[in-house]
C-alpha atoms as a PDB file:
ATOM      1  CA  UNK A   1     120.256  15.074  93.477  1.00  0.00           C
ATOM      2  CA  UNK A   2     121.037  12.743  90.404  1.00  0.00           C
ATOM      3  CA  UNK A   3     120.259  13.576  86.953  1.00  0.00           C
ATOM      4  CA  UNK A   4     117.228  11.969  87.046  1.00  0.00           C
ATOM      5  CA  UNK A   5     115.645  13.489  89.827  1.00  0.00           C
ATOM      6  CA  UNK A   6     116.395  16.906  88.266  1.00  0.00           C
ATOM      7  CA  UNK A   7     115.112  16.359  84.851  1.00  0.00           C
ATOM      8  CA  UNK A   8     111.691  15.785  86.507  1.00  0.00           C
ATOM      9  CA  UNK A   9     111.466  18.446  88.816  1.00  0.00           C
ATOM     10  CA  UNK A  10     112.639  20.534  85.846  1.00  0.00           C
ATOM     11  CA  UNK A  11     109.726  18.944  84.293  1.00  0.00           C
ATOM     12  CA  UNK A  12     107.259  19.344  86.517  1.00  0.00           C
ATOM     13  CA  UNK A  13     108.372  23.007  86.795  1.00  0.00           C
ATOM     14  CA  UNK A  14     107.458  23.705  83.288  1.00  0.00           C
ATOM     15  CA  UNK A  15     104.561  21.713  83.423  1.00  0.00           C
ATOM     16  CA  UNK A  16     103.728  23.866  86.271  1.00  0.00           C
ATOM     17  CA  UNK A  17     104.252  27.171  84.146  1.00  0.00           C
ATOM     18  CA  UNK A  18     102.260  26.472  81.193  1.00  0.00           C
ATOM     19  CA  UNK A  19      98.890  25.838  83.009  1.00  0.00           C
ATOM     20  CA  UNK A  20      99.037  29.793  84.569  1.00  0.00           C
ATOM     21  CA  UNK A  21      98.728  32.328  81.843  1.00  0.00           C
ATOM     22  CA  UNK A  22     101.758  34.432  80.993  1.00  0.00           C
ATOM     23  CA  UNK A  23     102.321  37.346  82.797  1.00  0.00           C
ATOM     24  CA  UNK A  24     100.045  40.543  81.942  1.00  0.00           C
ATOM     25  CA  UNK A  25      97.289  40.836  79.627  1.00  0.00           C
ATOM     26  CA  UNK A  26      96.197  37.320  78.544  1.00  0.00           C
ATOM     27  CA  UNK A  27      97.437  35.847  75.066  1.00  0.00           C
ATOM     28  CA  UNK A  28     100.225  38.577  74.592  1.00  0.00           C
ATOM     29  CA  UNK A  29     101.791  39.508  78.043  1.00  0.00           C
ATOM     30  CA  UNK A  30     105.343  40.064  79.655  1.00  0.00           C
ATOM     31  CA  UNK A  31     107.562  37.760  81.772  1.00  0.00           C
ATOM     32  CA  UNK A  32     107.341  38.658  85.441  1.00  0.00           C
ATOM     33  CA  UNK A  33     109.626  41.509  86.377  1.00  0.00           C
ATOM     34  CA  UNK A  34     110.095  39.849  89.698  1.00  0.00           C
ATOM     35  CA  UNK A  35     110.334  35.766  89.297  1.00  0.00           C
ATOM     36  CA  UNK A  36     111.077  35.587  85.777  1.00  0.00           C
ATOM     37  CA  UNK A  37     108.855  33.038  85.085  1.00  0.00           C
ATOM     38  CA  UNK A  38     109.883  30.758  87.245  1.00  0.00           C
ATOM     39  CA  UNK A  39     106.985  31.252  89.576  1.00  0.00           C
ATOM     40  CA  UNK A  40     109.978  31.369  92.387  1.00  0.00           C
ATOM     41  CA  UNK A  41     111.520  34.589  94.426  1.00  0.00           C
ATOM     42  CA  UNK A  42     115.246  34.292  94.319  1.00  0.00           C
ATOM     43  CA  UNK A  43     116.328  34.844  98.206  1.00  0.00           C
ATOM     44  CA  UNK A  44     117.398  38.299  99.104  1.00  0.00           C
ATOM     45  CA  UNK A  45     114.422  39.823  96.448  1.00  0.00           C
ATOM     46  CA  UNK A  46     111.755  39.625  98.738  1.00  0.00           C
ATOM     47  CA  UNK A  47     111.751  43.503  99.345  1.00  0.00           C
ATOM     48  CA  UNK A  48     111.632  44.109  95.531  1.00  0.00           C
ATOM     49  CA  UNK A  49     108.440  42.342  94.894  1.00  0.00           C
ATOM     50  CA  UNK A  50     105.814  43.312  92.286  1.00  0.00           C
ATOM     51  CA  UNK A  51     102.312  43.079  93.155  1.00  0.00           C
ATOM     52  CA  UNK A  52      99.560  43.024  90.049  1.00  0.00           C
ATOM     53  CA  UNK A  53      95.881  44.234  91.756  1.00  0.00           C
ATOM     54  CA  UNK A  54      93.427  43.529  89.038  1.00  0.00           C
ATOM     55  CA  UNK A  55      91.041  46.830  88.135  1.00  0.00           C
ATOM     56  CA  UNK A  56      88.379  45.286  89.940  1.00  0.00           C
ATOM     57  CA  UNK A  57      89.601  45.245  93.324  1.00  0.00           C
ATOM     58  CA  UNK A  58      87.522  46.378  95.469  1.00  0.00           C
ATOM     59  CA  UNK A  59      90.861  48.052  97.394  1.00  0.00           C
ATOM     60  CA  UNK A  60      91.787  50.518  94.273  1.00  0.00           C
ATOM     61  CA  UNK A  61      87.805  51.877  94.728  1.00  0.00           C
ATOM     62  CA  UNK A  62      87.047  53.011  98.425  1.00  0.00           C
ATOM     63  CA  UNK A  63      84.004  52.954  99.646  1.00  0.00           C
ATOM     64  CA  UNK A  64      81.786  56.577 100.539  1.00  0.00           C
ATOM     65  CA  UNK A  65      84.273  58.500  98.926  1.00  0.00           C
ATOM     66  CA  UNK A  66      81.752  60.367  97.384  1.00  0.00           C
ATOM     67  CA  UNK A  67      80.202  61.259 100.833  1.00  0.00           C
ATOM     68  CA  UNK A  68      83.822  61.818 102.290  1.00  0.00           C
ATOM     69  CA  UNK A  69      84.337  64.307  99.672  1.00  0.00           C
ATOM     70  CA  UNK A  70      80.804  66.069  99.940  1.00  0.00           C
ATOM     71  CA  UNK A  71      81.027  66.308 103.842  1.00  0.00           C
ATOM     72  CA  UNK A  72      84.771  67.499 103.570  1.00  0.00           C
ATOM     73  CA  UNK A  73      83.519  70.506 101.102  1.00  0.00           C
ATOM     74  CA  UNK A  74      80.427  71.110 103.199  1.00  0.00           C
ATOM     75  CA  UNK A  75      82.427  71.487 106.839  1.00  0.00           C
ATOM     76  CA  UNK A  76      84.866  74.300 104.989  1.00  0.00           C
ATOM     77  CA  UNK A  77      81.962  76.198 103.627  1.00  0.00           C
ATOM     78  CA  UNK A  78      80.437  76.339 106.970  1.00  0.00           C
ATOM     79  CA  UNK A  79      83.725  77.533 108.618  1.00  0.00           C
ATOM     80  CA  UNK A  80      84.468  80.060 105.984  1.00  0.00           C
ATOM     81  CA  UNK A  81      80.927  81.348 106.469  1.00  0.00           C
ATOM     82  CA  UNK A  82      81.273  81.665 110.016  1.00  0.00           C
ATOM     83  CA  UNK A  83      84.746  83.059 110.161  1.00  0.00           C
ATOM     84  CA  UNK A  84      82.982  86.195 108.025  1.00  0.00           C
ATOM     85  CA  UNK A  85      79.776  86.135 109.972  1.00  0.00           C
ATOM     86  CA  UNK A  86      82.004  87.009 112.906  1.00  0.00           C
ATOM     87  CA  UNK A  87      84.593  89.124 111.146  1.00  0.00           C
ATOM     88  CA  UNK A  88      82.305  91.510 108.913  1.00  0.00           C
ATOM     89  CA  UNK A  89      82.925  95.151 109.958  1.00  0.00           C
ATOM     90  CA  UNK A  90      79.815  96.377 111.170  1.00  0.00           C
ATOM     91  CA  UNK A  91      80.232  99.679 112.132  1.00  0.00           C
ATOM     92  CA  UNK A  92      80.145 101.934 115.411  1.00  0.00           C
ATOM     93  CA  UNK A  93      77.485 104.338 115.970  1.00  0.00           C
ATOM     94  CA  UNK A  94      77.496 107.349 117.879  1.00  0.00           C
ATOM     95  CA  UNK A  95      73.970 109.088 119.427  1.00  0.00           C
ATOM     96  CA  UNK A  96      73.468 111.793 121.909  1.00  0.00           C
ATOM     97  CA  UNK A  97      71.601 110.903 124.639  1.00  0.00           C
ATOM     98  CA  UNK A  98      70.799 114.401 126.906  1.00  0.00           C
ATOM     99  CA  UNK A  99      72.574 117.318 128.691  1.00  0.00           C
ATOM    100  CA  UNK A 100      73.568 116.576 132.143  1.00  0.00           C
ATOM    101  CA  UNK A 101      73.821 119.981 133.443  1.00  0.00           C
ATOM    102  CA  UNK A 102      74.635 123.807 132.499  1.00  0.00           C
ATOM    103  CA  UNK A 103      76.649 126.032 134.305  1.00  0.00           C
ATOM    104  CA  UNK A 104      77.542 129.758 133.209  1.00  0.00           C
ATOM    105  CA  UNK A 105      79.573 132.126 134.501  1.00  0.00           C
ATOM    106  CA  UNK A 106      79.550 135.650 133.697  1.00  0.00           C
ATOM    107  CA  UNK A 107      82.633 137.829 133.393  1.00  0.00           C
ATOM    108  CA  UNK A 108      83.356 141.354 132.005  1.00  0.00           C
ATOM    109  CA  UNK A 109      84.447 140.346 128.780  1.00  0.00           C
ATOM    110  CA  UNK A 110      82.501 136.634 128.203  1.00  0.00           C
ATOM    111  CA  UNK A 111      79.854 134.475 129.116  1.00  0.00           C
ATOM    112  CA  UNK A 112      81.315 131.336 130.191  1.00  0.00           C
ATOM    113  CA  UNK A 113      79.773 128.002 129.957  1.00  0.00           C
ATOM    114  CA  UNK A 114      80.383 124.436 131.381  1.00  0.00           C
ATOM    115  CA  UNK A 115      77.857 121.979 129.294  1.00  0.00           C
ATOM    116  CA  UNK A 116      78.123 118.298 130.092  1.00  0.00           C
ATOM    117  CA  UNK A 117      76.418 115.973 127.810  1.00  0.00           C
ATOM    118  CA  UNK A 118      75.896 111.614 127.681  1.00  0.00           C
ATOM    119  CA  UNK A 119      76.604 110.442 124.486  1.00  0.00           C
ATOM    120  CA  UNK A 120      76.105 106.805 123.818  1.00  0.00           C
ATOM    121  CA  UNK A 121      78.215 104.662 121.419  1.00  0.00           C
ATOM    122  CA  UNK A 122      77.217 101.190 119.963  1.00  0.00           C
ATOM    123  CA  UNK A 123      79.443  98.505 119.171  1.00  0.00           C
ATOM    124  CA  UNK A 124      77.484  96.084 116.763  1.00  0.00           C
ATOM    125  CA  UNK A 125      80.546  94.491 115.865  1.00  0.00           C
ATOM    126  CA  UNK A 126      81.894  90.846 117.380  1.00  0.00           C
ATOM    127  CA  UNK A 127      85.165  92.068 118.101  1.00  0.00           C
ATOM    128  CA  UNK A 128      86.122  95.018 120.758  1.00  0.00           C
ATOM    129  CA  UNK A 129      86.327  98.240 119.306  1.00  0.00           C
ATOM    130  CA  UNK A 130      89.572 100.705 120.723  1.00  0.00           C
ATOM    131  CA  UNK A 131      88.239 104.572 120.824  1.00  0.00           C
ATOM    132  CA  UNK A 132      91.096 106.830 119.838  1.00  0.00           C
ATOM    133  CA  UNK A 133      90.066 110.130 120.183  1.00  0.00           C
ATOM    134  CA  UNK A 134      86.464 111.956 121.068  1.00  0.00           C
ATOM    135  CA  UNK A 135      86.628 115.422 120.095  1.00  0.00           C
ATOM    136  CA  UNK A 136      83.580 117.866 120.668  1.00  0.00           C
ATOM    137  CA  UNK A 137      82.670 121.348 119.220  1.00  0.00           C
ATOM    138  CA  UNK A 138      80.164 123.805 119.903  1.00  0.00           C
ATOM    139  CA  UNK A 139      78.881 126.444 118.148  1.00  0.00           C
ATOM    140  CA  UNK A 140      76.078 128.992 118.621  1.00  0.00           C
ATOM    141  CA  UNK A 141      75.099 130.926 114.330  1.00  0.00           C
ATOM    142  CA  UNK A 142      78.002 130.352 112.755  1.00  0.00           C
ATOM    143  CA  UNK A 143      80.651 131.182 115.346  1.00  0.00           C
ATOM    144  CA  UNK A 144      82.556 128.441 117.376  1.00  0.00           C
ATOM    145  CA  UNK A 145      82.591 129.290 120.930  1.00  0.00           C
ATOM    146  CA  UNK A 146      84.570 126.105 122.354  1.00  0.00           C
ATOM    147  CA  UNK A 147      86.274 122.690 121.972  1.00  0.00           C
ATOM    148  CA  UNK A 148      87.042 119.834 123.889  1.00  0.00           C
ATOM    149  CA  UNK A 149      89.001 116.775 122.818  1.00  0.00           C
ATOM    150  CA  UNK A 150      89.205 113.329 124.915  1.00  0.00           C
ATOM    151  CA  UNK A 151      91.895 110.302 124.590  1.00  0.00           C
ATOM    152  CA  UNK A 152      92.226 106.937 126.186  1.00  0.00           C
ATOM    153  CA  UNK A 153      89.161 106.220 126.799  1.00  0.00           C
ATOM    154  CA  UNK A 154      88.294 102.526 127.557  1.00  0.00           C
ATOM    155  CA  UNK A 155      87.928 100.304 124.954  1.00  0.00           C
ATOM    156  CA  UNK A 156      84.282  98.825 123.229  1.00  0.00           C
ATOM    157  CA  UNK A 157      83.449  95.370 123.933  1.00  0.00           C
ATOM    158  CA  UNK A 158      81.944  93.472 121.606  1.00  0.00           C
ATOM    159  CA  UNK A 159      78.092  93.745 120.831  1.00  0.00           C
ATOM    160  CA  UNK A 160      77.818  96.695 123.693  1.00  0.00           C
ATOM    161  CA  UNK A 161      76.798 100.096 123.953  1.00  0.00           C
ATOM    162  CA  UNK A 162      78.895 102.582 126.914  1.00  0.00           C
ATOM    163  CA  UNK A 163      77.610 105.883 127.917  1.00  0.00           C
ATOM    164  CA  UNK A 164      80.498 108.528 127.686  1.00  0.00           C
ATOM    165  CA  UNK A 165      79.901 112.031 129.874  1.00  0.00           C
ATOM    166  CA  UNK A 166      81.633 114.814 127.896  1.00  0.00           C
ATOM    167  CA  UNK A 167      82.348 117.932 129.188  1.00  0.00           C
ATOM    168  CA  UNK A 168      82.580 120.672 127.010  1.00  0.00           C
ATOM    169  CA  UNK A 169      83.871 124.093 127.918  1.00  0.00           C
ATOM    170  CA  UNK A 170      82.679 127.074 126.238  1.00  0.00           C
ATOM    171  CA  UNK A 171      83.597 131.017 126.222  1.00  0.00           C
ATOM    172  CA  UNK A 172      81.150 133.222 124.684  1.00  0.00           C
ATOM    173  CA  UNK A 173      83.615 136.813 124.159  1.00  0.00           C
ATOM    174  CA  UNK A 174      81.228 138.555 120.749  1.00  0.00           C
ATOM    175  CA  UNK A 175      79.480 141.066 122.118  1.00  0.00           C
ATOM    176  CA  UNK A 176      76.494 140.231 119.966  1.00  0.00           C
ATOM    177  CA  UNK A 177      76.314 136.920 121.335  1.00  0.00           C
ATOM    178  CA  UNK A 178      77.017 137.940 124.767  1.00  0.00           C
ATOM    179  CA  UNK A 179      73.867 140.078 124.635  1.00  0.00           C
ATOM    180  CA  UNK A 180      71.778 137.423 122.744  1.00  0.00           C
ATOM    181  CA  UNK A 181      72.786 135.575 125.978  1.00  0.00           C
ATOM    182  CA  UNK A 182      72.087 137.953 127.959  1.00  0.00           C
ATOM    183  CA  UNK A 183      68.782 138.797 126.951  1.00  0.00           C
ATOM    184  CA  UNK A 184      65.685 138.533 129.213  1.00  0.00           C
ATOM    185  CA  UNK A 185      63.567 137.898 126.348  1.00  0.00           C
ATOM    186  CA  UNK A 186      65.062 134.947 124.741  1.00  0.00           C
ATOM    187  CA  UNK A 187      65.014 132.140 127.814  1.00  0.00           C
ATOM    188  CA  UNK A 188      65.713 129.374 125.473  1.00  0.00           C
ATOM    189  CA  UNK A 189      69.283 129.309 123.286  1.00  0.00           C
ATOM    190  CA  UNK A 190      70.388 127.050 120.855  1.00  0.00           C
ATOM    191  CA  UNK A 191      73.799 125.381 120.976  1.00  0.00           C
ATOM    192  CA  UNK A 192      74.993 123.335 117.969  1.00  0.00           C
ATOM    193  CA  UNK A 193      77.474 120.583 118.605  1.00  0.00           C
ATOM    194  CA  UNK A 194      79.813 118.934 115.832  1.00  0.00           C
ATOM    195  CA  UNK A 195      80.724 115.479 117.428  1.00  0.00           C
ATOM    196  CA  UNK A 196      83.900 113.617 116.193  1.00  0.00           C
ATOM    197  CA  UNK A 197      84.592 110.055 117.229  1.00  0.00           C
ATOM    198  CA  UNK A 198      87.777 107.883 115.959  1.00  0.00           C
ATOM    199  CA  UNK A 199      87.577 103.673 116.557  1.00  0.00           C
ATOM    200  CA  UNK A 200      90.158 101.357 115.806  1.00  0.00           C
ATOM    201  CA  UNK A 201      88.634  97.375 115.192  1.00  0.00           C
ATOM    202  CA  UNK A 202      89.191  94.923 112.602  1.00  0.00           C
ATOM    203  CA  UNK A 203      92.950  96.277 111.885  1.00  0.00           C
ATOM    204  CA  UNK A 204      91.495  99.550 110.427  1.00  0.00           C
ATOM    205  CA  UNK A 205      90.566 103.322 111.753  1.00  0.00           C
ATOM    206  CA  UNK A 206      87.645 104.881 111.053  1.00  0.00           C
ATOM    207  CA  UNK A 207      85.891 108.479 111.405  1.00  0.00           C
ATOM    208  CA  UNK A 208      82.872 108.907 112.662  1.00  0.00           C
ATOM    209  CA  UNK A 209      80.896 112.546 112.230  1.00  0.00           C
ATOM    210  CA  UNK A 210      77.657 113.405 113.997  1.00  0.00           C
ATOM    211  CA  UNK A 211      75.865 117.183 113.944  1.00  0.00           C
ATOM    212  CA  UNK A 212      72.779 117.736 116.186  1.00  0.00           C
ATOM    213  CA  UNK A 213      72.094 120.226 118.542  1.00  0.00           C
ATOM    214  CA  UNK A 214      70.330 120.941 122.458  1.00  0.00           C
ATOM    215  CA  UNK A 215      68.684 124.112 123.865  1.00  0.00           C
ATOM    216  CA  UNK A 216      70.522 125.774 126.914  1.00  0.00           C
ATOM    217  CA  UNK A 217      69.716 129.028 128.648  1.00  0.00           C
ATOM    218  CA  UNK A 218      73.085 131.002 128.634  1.00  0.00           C
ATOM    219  CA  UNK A 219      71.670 133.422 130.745  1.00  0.00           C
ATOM    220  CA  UNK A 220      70.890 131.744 134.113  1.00  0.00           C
ATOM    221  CA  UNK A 221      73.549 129.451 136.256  1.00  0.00           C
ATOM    222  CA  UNK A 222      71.741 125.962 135.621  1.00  0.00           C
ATOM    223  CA  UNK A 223      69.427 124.043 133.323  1.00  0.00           C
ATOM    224  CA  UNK A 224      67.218 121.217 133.704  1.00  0.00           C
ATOM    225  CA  UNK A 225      68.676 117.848 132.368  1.00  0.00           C
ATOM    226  CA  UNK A 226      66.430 117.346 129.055  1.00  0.00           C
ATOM    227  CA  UNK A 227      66.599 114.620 125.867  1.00  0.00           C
ATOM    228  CA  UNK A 228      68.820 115.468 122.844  1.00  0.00           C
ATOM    229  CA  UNK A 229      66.612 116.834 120.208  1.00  0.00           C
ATOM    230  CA  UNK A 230      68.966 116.255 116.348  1.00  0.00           C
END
């Protein structure tokens, strides 16, 4: 190209420049970081290009945001809720039911007494519940006359109640008692029980304590299955 031809496409170049305002805000801006002015990429720049997005773009404000936001917030509440709907401890409750059946046995030195009982226990939780131990005691006044103690017994699904039969063994040896037993006169005896039950849900133990008490007749071999008054 002569030097002609140069010195008006030079021209024209400049010509070209001053009808675009300069670069950034208008009346006092910045050469452009990228063409220098010259309105022109040098080769090899492409990847370091600058790109000015006026404040108005419609791009830099997305639309519903407001509603992506609101729905967002409102879906996490609702799990969160649910997750303690479903994981609140509840609690496990424990009721006798009725005794099964009575047998006594007399011996020289005690009355001897086989009492099986239905106990009920209630799962309101949504989770299984794991029983650990079931432990019984019976008492007739103020003096304990037996024990029993259960393990392993199946686990508690969730929102169910499972009747349990406990047997409970008892041994009568104060003479006192023996004869209150005994008696002709007194048909109807009352036997306390002290119930013990210990569940395992929700990554915790708890105790649960129940008192109540049945009649029995000590002094015959059998008694007639009959409701749980306590």
């Amino acid at each position: 190209m002569d030097e002609t031809g140069r010195t008006e496409t030079e021209t024209e170049t400049s010509r070209t420049l001053k009808s675009f305002p300069p670069y950034g805000s208008l009346g006092r801006g910045d050469t452009c970081p990228t063409c220098r002015g010259s309105g022109r990429i040098p080769r090899g720049h492409e990847d370091q290009l600058v790109a000015v997005i006026p404040c108005n773009d419609v791009r830099l404000k997305p639309r519903r945001t407001s509603r992506y936001v609101c729905a967002s917030m409102l879906l996490c509440l609702l799990l969160c809720c649910a997750v303690l709907f479903f994981l609140f401890p509840r609690g496990v409750s424990l009721t006798p039911v009725s005794v099964l059946s009575v047998q006594v046995f007399f011996t020289p030195d005690a009355v001897e007494l086989e009492v099986t009982n239905c106990m009920d226990v209630t799962n309101h939780n949504y989770v299984p519940v794991r029983i650990l131990d079931f432990s019984v005691q019976g008492l007739i006044g103020d003096s304990v006359v037996g024990k029993t103690r259960i393990g392993n017994l199946t686990a508690l699904p969730s929102r169910s109640r499972k009747s349990y039969v406990v047997p409970t063994n008892l041994s009568i040896t104060d003479d006192g008692l023996m004869t209150y037993c005994k008696s002709s006169s007194i048909k109807i005896h009352t036997l306390f029980l002290q119930l013990t039950l210990d569940v395992s849900y929700l990554a915790h133990s708890e105790q649960l304590s129940l008192e109540t008490f049945e009649y029995i007749d000590c002094g015959s071999n059998s008694t007639v299955p009959h409701p749980i008054t306590g």
